[in-house]
PDB file of N, CA and C in Angstrom:
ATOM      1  N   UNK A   1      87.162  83.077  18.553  1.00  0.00           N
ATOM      2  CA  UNK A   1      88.421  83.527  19.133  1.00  0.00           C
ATOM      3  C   UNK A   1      88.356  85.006  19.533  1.00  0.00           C
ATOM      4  N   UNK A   2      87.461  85.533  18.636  1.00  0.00           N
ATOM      5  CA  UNK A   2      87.626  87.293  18.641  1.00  0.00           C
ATOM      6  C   UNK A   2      87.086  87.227  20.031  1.00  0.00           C
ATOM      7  N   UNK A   3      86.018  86.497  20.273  1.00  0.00           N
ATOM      8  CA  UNK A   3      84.556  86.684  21.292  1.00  0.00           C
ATOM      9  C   UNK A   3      85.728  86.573  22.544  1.00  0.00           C
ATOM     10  N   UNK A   4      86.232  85.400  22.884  1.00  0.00           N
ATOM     11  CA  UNK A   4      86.934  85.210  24.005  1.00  0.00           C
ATOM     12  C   UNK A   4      88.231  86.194  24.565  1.00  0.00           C
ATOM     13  N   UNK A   5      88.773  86.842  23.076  1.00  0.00           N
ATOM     14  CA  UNK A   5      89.758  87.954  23.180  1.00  0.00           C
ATOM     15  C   UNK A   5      89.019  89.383  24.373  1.00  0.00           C
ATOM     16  N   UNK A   6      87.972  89.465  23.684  1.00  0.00           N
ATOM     17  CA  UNK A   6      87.205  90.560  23.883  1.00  0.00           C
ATOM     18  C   UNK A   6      86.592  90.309  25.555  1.00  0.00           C
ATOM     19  N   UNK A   7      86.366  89.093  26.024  1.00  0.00           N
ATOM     20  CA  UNK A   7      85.467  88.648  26.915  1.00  0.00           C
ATOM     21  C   UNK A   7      86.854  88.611  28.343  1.00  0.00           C
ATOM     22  N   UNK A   8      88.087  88.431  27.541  1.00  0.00           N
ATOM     23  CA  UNK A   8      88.975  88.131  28.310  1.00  0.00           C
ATOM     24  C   UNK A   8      89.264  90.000  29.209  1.00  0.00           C
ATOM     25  N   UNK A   9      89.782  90.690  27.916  1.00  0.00           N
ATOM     26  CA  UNK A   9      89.874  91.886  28.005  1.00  0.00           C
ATOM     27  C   UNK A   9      89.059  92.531  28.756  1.00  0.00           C
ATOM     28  N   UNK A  10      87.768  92.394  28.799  1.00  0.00           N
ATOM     29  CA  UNK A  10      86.683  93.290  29.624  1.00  0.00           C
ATOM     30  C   UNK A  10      87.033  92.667  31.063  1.00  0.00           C
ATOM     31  N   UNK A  11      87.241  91.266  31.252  1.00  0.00           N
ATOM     32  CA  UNK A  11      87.038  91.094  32.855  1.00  0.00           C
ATOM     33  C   UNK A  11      88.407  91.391  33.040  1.00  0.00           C
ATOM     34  N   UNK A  12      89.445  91.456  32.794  1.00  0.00           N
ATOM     35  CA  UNK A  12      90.829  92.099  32.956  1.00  0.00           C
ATOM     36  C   UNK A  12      90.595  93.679  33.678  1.00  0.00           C
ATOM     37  N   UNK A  13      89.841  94.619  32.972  1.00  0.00           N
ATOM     38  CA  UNK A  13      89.591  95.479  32.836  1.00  0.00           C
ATOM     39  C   UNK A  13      88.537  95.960  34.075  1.00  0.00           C
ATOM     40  N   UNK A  14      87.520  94.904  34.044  1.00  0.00           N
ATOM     41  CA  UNK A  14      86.721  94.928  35.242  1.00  0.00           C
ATOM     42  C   UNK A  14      87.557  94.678  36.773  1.00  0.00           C
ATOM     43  N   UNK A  15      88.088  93.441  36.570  1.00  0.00           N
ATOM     44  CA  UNK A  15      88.712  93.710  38.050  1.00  0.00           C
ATOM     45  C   UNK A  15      90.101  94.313  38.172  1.00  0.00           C
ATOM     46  N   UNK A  16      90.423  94.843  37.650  1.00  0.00           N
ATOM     47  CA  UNK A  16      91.138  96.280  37.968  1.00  0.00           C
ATOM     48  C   UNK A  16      90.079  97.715  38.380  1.00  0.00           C
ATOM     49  N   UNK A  17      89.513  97.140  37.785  1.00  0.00           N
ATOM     50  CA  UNK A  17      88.862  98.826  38.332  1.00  0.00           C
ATOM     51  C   UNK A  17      88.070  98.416  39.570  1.00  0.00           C
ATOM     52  N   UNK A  18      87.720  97.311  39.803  1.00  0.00           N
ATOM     53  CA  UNK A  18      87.100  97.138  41.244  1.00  0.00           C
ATOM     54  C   UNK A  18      88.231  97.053  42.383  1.00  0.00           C
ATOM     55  N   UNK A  19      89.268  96.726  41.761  1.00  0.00           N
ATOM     56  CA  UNK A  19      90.852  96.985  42.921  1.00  0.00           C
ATOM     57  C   UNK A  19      91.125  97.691  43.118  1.00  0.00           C
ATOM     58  N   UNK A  20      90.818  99.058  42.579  1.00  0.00           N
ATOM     59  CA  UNK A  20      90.799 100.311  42.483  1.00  0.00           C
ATOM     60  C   UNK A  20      90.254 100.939  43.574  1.00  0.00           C
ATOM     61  N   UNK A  21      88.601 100.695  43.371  1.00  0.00           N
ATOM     62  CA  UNK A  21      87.711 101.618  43.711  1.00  0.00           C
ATOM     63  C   UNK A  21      87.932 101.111  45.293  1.00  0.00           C
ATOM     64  N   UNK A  22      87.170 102.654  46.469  1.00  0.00           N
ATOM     65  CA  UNK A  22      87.227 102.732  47.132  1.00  0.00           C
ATOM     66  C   UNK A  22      86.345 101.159  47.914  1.00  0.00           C
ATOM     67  N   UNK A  23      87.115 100.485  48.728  1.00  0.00           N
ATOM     68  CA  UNK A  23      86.240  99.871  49.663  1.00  0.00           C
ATOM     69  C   UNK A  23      85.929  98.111  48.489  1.00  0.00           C
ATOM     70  N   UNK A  24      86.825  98.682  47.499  1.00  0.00           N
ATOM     71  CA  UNK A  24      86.685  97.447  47.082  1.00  0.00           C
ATOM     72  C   UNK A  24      87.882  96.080  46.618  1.00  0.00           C
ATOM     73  N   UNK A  25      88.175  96.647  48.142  1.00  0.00           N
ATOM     74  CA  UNK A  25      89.602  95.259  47.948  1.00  0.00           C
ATOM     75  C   UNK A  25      90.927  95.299  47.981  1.00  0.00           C
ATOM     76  N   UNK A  26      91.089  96.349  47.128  1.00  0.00           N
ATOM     77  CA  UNK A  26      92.698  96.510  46.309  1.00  0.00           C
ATOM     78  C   UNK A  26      92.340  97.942  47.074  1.00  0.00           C
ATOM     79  N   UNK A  27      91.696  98.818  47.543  1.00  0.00           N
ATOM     80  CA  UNK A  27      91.998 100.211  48.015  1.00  0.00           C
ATOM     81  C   UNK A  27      93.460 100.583  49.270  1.00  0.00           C
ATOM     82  N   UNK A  28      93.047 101.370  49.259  1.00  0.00           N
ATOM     83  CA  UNK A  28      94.041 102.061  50.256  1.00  0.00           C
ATOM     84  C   UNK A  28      94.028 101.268  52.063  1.00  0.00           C
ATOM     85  N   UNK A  29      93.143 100.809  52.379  1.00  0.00           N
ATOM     86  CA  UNK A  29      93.267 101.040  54.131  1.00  0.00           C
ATOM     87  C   UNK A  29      93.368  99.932  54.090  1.00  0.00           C
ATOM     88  N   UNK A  30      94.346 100.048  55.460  1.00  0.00           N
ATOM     89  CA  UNK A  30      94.723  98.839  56.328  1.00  0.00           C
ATOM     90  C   UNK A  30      94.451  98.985  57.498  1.00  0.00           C
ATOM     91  N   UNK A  31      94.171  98.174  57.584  1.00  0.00           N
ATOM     92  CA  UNK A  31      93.046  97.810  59.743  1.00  0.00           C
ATOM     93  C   UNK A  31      94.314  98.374  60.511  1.00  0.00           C
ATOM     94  N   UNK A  32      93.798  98.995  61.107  1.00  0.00           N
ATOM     95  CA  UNK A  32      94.907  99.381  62.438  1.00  0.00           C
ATOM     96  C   UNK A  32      95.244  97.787  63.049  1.00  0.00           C
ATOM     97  N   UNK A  33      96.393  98.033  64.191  1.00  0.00           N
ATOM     98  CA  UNK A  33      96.835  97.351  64.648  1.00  0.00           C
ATOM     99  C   UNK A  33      95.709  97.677  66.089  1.00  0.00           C
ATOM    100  N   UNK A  34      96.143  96.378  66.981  1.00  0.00           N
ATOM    101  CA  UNK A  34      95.710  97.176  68.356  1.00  0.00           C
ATOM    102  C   UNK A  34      96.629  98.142  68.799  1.00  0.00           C
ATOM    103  N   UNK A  35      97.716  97.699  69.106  1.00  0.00           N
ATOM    104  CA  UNK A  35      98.525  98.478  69.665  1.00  0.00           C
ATOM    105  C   UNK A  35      98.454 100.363  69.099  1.00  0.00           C
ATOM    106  N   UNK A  36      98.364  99.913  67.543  1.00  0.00           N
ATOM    107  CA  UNK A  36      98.220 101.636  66.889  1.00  0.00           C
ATOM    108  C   UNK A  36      96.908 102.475  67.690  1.00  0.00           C
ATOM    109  N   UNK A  37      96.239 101.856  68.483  1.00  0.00           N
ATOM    110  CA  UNK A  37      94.419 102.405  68.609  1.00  0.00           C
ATOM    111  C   UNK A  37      94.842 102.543  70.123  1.00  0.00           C
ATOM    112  N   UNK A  38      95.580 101.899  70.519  1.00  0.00           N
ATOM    113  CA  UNK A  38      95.654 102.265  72.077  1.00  0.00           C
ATOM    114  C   UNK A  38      96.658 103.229  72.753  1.00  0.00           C
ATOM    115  N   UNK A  39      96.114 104.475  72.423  1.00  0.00           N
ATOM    116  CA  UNK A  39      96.775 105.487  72.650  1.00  0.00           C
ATOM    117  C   UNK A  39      97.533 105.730  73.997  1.00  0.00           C
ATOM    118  N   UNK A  40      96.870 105.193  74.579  1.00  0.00           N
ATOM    119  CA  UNK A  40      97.203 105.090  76.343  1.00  0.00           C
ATOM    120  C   UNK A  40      98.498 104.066  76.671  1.00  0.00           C
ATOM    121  N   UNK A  41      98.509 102.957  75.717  1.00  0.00           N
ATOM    122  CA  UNK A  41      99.495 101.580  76.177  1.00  0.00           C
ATOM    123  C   UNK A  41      98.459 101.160  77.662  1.00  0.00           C
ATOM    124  N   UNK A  42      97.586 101.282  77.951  1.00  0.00           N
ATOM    125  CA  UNK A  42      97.010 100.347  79.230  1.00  0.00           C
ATOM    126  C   UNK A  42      96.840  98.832  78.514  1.00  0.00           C
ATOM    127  N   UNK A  43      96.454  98.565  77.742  1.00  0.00           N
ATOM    128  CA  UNK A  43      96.411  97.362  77.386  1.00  0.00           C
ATOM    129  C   UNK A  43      94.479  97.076  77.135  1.00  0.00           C
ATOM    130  N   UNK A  44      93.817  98.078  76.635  1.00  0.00           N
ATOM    131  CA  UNK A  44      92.393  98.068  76.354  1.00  0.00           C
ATOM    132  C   UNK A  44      92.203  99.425  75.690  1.00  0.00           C
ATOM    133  N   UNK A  45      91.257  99.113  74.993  1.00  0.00           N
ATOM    134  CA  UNK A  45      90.786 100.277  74.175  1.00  0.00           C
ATOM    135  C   UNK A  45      89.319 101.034  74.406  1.00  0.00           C
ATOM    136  N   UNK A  46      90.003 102.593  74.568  1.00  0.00           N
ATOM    137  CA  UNK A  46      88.684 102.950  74.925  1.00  0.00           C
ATOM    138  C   UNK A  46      87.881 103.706  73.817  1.00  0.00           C
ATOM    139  N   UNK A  47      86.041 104.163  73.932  1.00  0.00           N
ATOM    140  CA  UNK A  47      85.719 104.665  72.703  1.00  0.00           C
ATOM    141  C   UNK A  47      86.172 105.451  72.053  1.00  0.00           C
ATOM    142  N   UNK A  48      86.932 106.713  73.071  1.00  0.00           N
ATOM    143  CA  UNK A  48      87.850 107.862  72.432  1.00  0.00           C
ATOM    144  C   UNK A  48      88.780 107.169  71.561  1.00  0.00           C
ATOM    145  N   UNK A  49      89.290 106.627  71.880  1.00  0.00           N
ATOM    146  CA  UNK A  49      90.747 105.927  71.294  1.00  0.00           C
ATOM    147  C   UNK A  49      90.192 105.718  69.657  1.00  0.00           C
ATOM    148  N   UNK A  50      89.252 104.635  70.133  1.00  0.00           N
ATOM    149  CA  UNK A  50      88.489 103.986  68.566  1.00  0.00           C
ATOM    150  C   UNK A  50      88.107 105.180  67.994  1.00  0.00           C
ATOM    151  N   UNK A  51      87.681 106.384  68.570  1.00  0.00           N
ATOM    152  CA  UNK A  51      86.827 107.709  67.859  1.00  0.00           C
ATOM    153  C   UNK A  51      87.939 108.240  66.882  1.00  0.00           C
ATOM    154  N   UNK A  52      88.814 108.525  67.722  1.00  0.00           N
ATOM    155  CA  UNK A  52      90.363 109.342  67.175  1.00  0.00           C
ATOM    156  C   UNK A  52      90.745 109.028  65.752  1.00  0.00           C
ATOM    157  N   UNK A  53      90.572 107.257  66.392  1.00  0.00           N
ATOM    158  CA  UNK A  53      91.870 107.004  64.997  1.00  0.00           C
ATOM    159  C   UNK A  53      90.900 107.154  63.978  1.00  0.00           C
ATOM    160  N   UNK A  54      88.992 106.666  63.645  1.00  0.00           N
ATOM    161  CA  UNK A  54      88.578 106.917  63.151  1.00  0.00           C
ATOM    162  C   UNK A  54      87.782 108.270  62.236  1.00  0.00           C
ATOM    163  N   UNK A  55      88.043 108.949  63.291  1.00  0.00           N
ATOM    164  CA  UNK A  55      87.822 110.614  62.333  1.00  0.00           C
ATOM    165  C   UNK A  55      88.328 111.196  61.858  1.00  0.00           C
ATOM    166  N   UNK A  56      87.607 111.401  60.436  1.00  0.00           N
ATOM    167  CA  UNK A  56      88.385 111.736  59.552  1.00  0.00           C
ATOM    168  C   UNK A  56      88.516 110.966  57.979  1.00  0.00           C
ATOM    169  N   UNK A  57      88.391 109.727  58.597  1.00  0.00           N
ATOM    170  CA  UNK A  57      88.963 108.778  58.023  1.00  0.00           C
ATOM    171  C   UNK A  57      87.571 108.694  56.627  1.00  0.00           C
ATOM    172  N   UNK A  58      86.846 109.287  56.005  1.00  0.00           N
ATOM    173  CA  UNK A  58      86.275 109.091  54.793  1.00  0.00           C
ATOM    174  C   UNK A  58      84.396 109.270  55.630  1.00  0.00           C
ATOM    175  N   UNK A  59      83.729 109.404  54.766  1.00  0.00           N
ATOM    176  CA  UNK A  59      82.200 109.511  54.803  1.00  0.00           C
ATOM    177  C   UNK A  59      81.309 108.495  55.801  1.00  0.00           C
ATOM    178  N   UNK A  60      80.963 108.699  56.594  1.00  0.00           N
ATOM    179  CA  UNK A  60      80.417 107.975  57.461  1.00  0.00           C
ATOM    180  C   UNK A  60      79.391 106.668  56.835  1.00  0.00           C
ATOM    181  N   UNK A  61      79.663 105.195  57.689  1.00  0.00           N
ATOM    182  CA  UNK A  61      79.455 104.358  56.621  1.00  0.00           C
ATOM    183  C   UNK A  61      79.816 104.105  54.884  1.00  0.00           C
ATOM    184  N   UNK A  62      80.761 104.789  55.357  1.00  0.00           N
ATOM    185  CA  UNK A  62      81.492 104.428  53.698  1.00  0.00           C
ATOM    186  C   UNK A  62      80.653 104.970  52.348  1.00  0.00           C
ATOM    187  N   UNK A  63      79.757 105.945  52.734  1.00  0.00           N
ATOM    188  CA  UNK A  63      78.948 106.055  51.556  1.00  0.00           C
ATOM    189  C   UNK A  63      79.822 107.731  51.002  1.00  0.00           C
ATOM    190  N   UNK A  64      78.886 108.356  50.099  1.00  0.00           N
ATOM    191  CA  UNK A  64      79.869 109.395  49.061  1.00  0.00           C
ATOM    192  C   UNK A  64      79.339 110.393  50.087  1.00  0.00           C
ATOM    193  N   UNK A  65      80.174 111.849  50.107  1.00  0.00           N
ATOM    194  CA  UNK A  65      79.838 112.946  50.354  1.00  0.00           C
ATOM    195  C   UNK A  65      81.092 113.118  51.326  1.00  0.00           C
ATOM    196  N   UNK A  66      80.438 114.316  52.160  1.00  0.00           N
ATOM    197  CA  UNK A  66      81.550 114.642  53.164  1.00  0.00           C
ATOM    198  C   UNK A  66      81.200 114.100  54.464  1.00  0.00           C
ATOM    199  N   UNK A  67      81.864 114.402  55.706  1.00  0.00           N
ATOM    200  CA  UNK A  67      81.847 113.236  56.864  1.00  0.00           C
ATOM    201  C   UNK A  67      83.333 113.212  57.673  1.00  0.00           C
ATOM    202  N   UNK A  68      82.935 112.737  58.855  1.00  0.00           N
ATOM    203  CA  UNK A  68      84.100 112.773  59.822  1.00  0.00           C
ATOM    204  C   UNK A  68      83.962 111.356  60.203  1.00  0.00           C
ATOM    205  N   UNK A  69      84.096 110.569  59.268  1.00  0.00           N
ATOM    206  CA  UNK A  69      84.537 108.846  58.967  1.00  0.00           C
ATOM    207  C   UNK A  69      83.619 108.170  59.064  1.00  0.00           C
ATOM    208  N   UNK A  70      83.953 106.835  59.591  1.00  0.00           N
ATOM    209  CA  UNK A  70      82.606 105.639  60.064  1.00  0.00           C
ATOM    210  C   UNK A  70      81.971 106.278  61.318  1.00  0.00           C
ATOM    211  N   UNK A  71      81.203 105.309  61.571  1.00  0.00           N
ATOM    212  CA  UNK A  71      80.738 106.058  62.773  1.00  0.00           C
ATOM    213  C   UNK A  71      81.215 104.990  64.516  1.00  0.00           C
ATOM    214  N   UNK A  72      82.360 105.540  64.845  1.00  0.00           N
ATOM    215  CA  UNK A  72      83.107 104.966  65.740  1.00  0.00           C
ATOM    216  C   UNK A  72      81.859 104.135  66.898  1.00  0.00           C
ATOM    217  N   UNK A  73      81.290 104.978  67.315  1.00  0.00           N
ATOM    218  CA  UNK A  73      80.156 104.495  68.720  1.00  0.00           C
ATOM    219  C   UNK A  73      80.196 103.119  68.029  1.00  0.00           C
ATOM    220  N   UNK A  74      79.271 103.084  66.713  1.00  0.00           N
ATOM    221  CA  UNK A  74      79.379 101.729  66.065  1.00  0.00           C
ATOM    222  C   UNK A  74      79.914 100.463  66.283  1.00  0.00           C
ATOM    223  N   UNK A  75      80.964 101.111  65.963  1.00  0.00           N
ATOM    224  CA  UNK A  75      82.442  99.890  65.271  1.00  0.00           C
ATOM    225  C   UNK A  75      82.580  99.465  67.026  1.00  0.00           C
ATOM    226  N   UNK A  76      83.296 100.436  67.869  1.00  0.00           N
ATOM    227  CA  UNK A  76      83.347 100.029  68.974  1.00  0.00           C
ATOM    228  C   UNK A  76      82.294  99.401  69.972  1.00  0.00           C
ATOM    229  N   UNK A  77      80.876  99.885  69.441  1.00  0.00           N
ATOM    230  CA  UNK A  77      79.941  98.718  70.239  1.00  0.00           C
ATOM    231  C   UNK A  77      80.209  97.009  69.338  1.00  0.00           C
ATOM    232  N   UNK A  78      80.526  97.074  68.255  1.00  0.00           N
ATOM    233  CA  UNK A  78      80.420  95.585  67.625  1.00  0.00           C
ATOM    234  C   UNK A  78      81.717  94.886  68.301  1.00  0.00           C
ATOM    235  N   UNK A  79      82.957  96.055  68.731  1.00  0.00           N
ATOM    236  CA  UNK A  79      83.968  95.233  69.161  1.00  0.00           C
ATOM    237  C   UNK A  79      84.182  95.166  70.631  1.00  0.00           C
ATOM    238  N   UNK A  80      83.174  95.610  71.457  1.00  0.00           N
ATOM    239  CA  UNK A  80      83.218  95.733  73.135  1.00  0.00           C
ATOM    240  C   UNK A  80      81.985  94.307  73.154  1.00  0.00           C
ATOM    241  N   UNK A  81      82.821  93.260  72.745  1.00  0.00           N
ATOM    242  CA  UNK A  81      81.607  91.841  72.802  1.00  0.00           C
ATOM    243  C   UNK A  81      81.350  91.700  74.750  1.00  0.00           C
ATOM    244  N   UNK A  82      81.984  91.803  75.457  1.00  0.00           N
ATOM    245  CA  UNK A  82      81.504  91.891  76.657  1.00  0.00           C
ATOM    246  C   UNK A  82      80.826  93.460  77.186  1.00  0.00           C
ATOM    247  N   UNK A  83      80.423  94.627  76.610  1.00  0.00           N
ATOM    248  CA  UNK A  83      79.922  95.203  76.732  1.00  0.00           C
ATOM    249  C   UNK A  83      80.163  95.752  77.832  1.00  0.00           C
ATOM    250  N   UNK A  84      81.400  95.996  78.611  1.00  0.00           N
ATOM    251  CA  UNK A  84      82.361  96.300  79.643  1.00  0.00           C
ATOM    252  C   UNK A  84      82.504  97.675  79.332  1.00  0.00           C
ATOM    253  N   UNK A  85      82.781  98.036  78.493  1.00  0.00           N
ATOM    254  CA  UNK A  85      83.199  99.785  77.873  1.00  0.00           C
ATOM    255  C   UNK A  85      84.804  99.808  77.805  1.00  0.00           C
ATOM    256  N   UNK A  86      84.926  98.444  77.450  1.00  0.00           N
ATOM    257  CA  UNK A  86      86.272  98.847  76.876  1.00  0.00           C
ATOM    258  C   UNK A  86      86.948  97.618  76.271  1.00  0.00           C
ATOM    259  N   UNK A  87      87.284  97.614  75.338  1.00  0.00           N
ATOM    260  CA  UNK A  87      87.762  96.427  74.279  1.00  0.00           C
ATOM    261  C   UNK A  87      89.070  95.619  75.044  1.00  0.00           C
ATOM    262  N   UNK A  88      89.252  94.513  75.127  1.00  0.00           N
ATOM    263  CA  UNK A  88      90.355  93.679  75.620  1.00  0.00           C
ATOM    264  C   UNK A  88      91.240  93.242  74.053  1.00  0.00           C
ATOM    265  N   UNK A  89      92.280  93.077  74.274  1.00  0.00           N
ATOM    266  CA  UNK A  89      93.064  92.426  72.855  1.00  0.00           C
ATOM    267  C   UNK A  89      92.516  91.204  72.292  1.00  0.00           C
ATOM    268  N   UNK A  90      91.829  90.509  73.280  1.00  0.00           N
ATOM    269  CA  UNK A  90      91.209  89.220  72.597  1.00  0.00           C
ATOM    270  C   UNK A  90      90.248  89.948  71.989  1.00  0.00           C
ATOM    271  N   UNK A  91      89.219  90.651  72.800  1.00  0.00           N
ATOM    272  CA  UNK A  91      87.985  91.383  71.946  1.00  0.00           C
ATOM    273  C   UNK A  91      88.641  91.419  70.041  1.00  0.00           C
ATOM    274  N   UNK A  92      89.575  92.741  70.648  1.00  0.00           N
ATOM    275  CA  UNK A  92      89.978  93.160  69.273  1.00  0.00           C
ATOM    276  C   UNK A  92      90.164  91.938  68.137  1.00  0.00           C
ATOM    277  N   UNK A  93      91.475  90.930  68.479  1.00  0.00           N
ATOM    278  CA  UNK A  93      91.410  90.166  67.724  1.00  0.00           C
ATOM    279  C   UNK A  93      90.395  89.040  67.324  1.00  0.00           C
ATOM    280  N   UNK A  94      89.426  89.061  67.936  1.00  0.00           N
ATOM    281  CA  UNK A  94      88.277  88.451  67.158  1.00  0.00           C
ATOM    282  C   UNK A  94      87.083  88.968  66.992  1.00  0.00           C
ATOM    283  N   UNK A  95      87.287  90.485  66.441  1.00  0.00           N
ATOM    284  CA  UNK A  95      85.805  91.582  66.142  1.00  0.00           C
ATOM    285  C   UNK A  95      85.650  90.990  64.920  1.00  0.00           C
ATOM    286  N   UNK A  96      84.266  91.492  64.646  1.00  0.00           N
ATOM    287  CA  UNK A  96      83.991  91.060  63.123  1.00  0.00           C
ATOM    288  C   UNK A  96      84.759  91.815  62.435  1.00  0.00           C
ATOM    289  N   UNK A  97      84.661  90.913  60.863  1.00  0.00           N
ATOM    290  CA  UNK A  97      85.604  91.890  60.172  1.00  0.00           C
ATOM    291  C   UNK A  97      84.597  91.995  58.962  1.00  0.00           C
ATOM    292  N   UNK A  98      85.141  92.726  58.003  1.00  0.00           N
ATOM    293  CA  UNK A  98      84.429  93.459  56.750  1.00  0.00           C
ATOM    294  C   UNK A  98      85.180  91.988  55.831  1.00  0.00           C
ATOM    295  N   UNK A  99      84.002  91.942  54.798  1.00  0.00           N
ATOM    296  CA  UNK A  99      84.188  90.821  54.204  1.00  0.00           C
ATOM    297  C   UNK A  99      82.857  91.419  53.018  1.00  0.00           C
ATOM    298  N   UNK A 100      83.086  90.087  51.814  1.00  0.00           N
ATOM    299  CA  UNK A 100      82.456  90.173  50.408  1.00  0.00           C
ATOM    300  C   UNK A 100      82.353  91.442  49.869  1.00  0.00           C
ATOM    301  N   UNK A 101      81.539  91.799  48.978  1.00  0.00           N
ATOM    302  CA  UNK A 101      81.514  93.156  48.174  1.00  0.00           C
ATOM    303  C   UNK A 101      81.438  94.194  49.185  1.00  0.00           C
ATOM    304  N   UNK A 102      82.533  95.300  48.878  1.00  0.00           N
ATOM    305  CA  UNK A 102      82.623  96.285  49.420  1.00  0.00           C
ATOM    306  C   UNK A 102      83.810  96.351  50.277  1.00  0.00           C
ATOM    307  N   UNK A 103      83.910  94.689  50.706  1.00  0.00           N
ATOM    308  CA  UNK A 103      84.774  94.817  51.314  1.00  0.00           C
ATOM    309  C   UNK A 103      85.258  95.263  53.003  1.00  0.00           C
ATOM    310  N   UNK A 104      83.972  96.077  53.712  1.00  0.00           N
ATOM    311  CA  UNK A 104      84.390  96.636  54.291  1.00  0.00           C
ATOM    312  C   UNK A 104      83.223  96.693  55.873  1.00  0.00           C
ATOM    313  N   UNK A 105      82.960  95.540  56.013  1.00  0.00           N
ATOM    314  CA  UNK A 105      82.297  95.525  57.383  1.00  0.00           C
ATOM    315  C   UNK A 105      80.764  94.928  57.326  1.00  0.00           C
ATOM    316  N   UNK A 106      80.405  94.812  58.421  1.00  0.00           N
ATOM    317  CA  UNK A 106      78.773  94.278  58.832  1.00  0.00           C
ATOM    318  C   UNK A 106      77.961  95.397  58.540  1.00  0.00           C
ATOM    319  N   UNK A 107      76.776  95.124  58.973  1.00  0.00           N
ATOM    320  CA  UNK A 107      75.489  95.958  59.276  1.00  0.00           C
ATOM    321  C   UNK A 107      75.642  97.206  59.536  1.00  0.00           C
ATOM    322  N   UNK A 108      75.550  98.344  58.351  1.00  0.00           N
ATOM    323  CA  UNK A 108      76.020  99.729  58.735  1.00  0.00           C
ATOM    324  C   UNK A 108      77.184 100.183  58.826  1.00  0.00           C
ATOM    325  N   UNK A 109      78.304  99.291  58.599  1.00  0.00           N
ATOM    326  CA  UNK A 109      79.580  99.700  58.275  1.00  0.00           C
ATOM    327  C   UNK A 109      80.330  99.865  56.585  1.00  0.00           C
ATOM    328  N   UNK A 110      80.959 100.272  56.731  1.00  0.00           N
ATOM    329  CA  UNK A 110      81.132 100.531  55.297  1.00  0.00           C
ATOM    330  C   UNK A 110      81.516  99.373  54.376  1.00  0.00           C
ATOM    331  N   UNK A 111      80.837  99.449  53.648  1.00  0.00           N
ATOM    332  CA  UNK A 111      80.677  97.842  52.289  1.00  0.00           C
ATOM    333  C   UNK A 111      79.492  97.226  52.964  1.00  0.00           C
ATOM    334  N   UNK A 112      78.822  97.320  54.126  1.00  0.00           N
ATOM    335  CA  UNK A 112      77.982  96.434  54.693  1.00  0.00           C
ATOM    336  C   UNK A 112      76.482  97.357  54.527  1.00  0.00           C
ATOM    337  N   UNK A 113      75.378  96.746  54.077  1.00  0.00           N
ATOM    338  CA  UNK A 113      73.796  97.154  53.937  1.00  0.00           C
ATOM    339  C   UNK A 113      73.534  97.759  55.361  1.00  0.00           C
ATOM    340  N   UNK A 114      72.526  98.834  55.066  1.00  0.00           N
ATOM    341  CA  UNK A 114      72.728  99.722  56.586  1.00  0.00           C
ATOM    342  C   UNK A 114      71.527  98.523  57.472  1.00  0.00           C
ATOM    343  N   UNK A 115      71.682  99.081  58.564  1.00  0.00           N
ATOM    344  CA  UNK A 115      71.270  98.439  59.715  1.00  0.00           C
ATOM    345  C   UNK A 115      69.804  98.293  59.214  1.00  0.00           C
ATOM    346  N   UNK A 116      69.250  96.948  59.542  1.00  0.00           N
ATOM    347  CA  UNK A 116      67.702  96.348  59.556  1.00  0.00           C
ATOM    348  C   UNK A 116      67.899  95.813  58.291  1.00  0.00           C
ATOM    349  N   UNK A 117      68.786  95.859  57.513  1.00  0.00           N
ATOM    350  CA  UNK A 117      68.553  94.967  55.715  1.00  0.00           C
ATOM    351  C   UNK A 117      69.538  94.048  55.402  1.00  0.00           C
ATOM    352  N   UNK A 118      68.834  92.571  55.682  1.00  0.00           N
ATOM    353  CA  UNK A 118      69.619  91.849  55.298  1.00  0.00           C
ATOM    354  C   UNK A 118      70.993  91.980  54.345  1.00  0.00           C
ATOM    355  N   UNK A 119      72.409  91.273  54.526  1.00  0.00           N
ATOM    356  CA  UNK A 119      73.242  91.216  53.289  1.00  0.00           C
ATOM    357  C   UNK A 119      72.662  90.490  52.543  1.00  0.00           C
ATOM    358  N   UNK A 120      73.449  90.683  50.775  1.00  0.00           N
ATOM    359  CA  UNK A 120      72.793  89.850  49.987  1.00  0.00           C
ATOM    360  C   UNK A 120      73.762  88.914  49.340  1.00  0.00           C
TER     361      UNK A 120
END
């Protein structure tokens, strides 16, 4: 009984603190909207736009130190799927999104293994 008290308590304990931590779930950020990123109202998003809202915004690729955010060129090449130079609302609503540990994007994005290394 003690064992399961104790076993209960630690994972209680564990996922709170992973709801916590940055990039892992329970944190602070919420995905922009489109509309919030399209500074212009034309109805497409350009890299500036994506640059803007992103700088600033925490350590490039989500890792520790200092930094002027993700790294926008990035994010906006994964979400310009027609490679036009400029995101459409469909684009937007079906970019990849950040998913499993970390929480927070593909290949080189933050929560995601940097570019060339498989996820695991």
């Amino acid at each position: 009984m003690k064992k399961t008290l104790i076993a209960f308590a630690f994972a209680s304990i564990a996922a709170s603190a992973l709801a916590q931590a940055p990039g892992g779930g329970g944190g602070g950020f919420t995905p922009p909207t489109f509309e919030a990123l399209d500074a212009d109202k034309n109805g497409s998003l350009s890299q500036d736009e994506v640059a803007k809202f992103f700088a600033g915004r925490g350590p490039p690729g989500g890792g520790a130190g200092g930094g002027g955010g993700p790294n926008a060129a990035d994010i906006f090449g994964r979400w310009d799927a027609d490679k036009n130079g400029s995101v459409s609302k469909a684009e937007f609503d079906s970019r990849p999104r950040g998913g499993g540990p970390g929480g927070g994007g593909g290949p080189g994005g933050a929560g995601g293994p940097p570019p060339g290394q498989a996820p695991r």
